[in-house]
Protein backbone atom coordinates (compact mmCIF):
# COMPACT_ATOMS: atom_id res chain seq x y z
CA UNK A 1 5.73 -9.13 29.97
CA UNK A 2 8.79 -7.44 31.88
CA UNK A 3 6.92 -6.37 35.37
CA UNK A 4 10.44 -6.54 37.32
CA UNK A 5 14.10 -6.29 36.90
CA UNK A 6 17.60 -5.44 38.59
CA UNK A 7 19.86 -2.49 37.51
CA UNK A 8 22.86 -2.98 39.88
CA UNK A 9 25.69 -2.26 37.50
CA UNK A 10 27.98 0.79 38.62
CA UNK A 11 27.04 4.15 36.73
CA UNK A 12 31.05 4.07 35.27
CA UNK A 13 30.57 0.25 33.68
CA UNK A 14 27.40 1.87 32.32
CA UNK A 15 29.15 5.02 30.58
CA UNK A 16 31.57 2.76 29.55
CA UNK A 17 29.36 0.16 27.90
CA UNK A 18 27.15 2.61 26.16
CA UNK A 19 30.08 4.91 25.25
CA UNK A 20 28.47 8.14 27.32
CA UNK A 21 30.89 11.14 27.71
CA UNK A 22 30.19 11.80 32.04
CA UNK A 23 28.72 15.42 31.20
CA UNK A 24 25.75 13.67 29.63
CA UNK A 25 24.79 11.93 31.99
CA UNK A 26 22.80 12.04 35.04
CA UNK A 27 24.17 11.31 38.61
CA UNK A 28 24.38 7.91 40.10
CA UNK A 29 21.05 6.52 42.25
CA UNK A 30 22.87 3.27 43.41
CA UNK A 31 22.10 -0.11 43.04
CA UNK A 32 18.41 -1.84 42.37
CA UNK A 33 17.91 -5.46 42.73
CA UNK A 34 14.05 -5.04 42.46
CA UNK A 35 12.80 -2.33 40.28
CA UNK A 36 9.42 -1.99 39.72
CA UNK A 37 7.31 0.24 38.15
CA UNK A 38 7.17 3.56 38.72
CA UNK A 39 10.93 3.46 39.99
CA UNK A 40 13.03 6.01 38.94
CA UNK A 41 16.18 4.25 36.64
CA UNK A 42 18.77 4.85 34.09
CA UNK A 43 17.79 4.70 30.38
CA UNK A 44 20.11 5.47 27.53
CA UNK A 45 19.05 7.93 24.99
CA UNK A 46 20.51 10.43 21.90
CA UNK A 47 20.37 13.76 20.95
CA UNK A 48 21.51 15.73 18.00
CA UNK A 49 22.99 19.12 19.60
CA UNK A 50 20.57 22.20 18.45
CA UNK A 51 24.05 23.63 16.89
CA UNK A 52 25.26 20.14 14.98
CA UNK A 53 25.40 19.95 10.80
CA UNK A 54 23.02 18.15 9.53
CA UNK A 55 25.05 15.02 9.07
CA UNK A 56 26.43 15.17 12.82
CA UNK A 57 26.57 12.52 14.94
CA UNK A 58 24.04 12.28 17.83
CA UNK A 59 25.11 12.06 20.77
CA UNK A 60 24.38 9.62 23.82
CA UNK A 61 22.98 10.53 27.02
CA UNK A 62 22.70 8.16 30.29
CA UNK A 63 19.43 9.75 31.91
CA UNK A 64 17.00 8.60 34.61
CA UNK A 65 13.63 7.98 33.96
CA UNK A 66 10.31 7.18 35.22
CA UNK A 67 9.19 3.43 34.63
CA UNK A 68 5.34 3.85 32.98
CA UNK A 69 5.32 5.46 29.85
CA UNK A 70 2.90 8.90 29.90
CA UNK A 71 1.87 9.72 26.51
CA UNK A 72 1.52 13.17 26.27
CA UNK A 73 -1.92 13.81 26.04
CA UNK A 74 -2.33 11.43 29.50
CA UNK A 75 -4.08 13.71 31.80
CA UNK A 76 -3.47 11.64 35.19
CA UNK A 77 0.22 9.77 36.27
CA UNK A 78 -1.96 7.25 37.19
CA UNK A 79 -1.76 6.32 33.05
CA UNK A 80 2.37 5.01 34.16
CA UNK A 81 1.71 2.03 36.02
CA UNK A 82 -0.42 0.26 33.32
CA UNK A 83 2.21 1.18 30.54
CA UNK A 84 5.75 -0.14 31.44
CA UNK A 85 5.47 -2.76 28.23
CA UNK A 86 4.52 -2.01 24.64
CA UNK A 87 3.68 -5.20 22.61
CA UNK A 88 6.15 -5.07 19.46
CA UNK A 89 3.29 -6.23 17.54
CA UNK A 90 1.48 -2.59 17.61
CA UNK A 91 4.20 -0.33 19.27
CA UNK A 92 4.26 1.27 15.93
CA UNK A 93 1.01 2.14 15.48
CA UNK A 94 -0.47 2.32 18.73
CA UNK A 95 -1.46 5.92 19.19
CA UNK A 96 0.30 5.74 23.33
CA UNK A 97 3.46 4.92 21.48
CA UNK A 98 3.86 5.53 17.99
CA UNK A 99 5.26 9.41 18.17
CA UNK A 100 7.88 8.04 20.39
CA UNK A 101 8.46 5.07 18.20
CA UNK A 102 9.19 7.44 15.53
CA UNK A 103 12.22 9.55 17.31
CA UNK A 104 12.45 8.61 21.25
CA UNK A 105 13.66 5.86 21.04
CA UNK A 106 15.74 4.10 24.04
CA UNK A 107 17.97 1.68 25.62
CA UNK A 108 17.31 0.16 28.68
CA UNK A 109 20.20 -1.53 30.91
CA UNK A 110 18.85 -4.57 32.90
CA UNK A 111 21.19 -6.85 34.24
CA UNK A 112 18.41 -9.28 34.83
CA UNK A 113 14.68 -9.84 34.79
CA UNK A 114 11.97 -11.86 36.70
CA UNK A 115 9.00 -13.68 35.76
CA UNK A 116 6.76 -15.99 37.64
CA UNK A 117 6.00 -19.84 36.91
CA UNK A 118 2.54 -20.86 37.75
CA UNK A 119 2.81 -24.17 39.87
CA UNK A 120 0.98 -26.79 40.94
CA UNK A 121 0.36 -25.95 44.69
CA UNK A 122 -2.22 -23.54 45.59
CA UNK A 123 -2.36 -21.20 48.66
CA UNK A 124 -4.49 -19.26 49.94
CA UNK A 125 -8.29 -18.27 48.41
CA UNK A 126 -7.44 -21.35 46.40
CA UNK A 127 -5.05 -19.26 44.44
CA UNK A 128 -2.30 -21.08 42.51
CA UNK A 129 0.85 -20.21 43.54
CA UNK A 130 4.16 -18.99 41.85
CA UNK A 131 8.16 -19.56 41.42
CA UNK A 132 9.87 -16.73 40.53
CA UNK A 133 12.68 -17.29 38.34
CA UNK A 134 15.50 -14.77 37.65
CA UNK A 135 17.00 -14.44 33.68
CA UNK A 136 20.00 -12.88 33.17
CA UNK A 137 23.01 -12.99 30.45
CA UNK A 138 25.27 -15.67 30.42
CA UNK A 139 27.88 -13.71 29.36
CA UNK A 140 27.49 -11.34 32.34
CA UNK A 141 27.08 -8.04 30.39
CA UNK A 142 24.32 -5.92 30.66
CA UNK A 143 21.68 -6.49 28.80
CA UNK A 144 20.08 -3.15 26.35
CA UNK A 145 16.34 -3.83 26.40
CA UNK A 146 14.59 -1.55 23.35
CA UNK A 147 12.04 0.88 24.92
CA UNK A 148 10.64 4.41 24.13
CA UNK A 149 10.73 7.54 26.78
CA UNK A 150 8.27 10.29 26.20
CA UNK A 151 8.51 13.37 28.43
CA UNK A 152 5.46 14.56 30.55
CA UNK A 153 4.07 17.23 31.72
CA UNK A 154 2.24 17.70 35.00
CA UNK A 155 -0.40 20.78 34.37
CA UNK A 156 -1.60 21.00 37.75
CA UNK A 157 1.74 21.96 38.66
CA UNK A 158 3.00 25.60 38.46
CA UNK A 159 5.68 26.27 35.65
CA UNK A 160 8.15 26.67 37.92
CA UNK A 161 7.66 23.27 39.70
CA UNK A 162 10.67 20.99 38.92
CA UNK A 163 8.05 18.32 39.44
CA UNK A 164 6.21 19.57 36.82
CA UNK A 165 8.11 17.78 33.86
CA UNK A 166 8.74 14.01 33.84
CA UNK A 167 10.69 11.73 32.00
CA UNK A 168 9.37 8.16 31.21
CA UNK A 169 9.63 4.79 29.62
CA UNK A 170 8.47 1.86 28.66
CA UNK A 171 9.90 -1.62 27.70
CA UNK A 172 9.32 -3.13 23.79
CA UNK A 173 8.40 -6.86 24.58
CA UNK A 174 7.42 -10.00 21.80
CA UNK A 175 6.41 -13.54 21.91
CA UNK A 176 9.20 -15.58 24.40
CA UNK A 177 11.04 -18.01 22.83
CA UNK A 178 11.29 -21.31 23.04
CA UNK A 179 13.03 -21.39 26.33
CA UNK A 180 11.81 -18.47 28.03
CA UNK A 181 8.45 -19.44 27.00
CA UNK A 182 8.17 -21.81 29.40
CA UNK A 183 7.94 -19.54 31.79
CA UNK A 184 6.08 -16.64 30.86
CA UNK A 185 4.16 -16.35 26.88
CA UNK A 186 6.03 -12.92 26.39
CA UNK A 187 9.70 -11.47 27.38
CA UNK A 188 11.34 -8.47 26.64
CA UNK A 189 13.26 -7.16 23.21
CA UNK A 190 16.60 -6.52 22.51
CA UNK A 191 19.21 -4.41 20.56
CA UNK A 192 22.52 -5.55 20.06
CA UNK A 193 25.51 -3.52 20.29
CA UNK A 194 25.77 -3.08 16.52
CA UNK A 195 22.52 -1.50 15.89
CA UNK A 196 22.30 0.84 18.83
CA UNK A 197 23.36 4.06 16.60
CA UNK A 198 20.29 3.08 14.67
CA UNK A 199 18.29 2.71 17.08
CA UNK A 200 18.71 5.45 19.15
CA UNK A 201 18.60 8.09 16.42
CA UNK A 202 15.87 10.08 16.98
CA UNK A 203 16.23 10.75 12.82
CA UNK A 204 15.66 7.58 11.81
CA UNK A 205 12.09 7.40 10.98
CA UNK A 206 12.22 3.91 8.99
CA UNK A 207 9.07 1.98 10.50
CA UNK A 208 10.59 -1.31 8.76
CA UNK A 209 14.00 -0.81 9.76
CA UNK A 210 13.01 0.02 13.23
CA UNK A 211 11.17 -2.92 13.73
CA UNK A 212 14.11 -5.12 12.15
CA UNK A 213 16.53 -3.77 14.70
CA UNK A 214 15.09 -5.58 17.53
CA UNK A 215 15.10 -9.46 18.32
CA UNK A 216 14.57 -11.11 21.60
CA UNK A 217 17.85 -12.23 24.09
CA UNK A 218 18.64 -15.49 21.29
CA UNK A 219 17.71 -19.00 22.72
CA UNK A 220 20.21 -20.42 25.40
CA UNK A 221 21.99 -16.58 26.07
CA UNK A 222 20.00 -16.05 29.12
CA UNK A 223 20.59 -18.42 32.24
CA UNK A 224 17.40 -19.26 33.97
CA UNK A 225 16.92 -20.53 37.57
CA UNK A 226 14.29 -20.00 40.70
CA UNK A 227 14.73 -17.60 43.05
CA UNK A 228 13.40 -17.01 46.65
CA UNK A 229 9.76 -16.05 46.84
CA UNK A 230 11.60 -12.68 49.06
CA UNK A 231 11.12 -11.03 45.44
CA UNK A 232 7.86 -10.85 45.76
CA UNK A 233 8.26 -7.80 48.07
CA UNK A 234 8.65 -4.47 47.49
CA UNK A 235 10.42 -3.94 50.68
CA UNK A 236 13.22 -6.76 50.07
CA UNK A 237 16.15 -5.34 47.77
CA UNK A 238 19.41 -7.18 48.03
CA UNK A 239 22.38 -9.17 46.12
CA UNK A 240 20.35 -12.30 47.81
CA UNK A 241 17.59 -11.55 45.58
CA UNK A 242 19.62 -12.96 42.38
CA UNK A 243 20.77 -16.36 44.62
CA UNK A 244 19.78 -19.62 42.96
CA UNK A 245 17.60 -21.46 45.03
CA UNK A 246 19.18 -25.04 46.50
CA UNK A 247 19.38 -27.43 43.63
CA UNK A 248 17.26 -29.61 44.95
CA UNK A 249 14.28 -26.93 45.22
CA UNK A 250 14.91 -25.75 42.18
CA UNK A 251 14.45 -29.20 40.10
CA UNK A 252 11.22 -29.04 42.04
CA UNK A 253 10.06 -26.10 40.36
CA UNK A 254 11.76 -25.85 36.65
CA UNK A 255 10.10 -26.30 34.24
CA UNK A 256 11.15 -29.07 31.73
CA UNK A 257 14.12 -27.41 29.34
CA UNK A 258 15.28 -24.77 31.61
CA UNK A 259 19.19 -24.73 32.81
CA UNK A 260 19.31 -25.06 36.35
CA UNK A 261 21.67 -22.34 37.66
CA UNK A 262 23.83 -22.58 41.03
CA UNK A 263 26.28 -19.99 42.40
CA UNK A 264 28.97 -22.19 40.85
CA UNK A 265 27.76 -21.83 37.72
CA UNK A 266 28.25 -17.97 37.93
C-alpha cells in the first residue's frame, strides 16, 4: 500500500523532468511533506490535441488532482478515500479501474513515501505500535509512480458549479520486494523514464504491454530509514518530516536488511 507521501519538488524541476511545455500545466500549490488522501497534487498526464493527425504526438500535461480515484458511475466522494491504490494484480480488469487503465493513464511524482513497521512495544488499548520509515530514491530524482486519473462529476451540483467536475487518481501498487518487504507486504509501481510515452498514451490500448511497462523501484534504489512518529499527524508538514531518526534509535527499530540512513548519507 502507498497511504502517504511527499511532493516537495519545485513545479519548474517538475516541467523539466517530465518535459511539460508551462502552458500545460497547472499553477504551483507549494510544497507537501505529508500528503494524504484526498489532497489535492500534481499528476502528469497526455493528450492528443482534438486538431492533431492521427500519428501526432501527444502531448504532456502537469495537472492537479484529487488523491481517491472516483469511478464514474460513484454516486458519493465518499468512494475517494477507500481508492488511492489499485492492486496491479486486477487494475486491468477491475470494473473501478479498467476504463481508465485502458486510456487515462498517469504519472505520479513522489519524492518519497512512508510506510509503518509493526514493533514489538504496544501502547495503548494493547495496540501494537508503529515506526514509520521514509523511502525515497537514492539517486535523488523524483520518483514517477504509475497511476490512473478518471474525471468526476458531482450531480448534485449545478452545471455551472466549478466544483462540479473533479479530477482524480489513484496509485498502481504490487507485491514489495525483497527489501521493502520488510516493511510493508505491498509498495508502489513504477515507470521508468523510457517507457513514459507508452505509458501515458491514452491510445495505447495493449493490456499486455501496459502491464509490462511497470516494475517496482528495483531492490537497493530506494534508501530506507525511520522517521519521527510527528508523521503520524495530519497537522505536522515540514522538511523535519524526512530527518533520519538518531542512529542509535533507528538500529532499534530496522528491521534486519534495511540501510540505515543519516543526514550524512544524503
Amino acid at each position: 500500500m502507498c497511504g502517504r507521501y511527499a511532493s516537495v519538488v519545485s513545479r519548474a524541476d517538475l516541467l523539466d523532468r517530465f518535459a511539460v511545455d508551462e502552458s500545460n500545466a497547472d499553477e504551483p500549490r507549494g510544497q507537501d511533506f505529508n500528503v494524504m488522501p484526498t489532497k489535492d497534487e500534481p499528476v502528469v498526464i497526455a493528450r492528443v490535441p482534438k486538431d492533431a493527425g492521427d500519428d501526432a504526438a501527444p502531448e504532456r500535461d502537469l495537472r492537479t488532482f484529487r488523491w481517491g480515484l472516483l469511478p464514474f458511475w460513484a454516486k458519493d466522494i465518499k468512494v475517494g478515500a477507500r481508492m488511492i491504490n489499485a492492486r496491479v494484480e486486477v487494475v486491468h480488469e477491475n470494473p473501478a479501474y479498467r476504463r481508465a487503465f485502458k486510456s487515462q493513464r498517469a504519472l505520479i511524482p513522489v519524492d518519497a513515501f512512508y510506510e509503518w513497521l509493526e514493533t514489538d512495544q504496544v501502547g495503548k488499548a494493547s495496540k501494537q505500535l508503529k515506526q514509520p520509515f521514509v523511502l525515497r530514491p537514492t539517486d535523488g530524482l523524483t520518483l514517477p509512480l504509475a497511476g490512473l486519473y478518471e474525471v468526476w462529476y458531482d450531480k448534485s451540483l449545478p452545471d455551472d458549479d466549478p466544483n462540479r467536475i473533479m479530477p482524480t487518481y489513484t496509485i498502481i501498487t504490487t507485491i514489495a520486494t525483497d527489501s521493502v518487504g520488510r516493511i510493508h507486504e505491498r509498495m508502489p509501481m513504477a515507470i521508468t523514464p523510457d517507457h513514459w510515452d507508452e505509458w501515458l498514451d491514452p491510445r495505447n490500448h495493449d493490456v499486455d504491454e501496459l502491464c509490462g511497462l511497470m516494475a517496482p523501484p528495483v531492490d537497493g534504489s530506494l534508501d530506507m530509514y525511520a522517521v519521527s512518529k510527528a508523521i503520524n499527524s495530519v497537522k505536522n508538514n515540514g522538511p523535519e518530516l524526512l530527518e533520519p531518526l538518531p542512529a542509535e534509535h533507528e538500529r532499534t527499530h530496522a528491521p534486519a536488511g534495511c540501510r540505515q540512513g543519516t543526514v550524512a548519507d544524503r
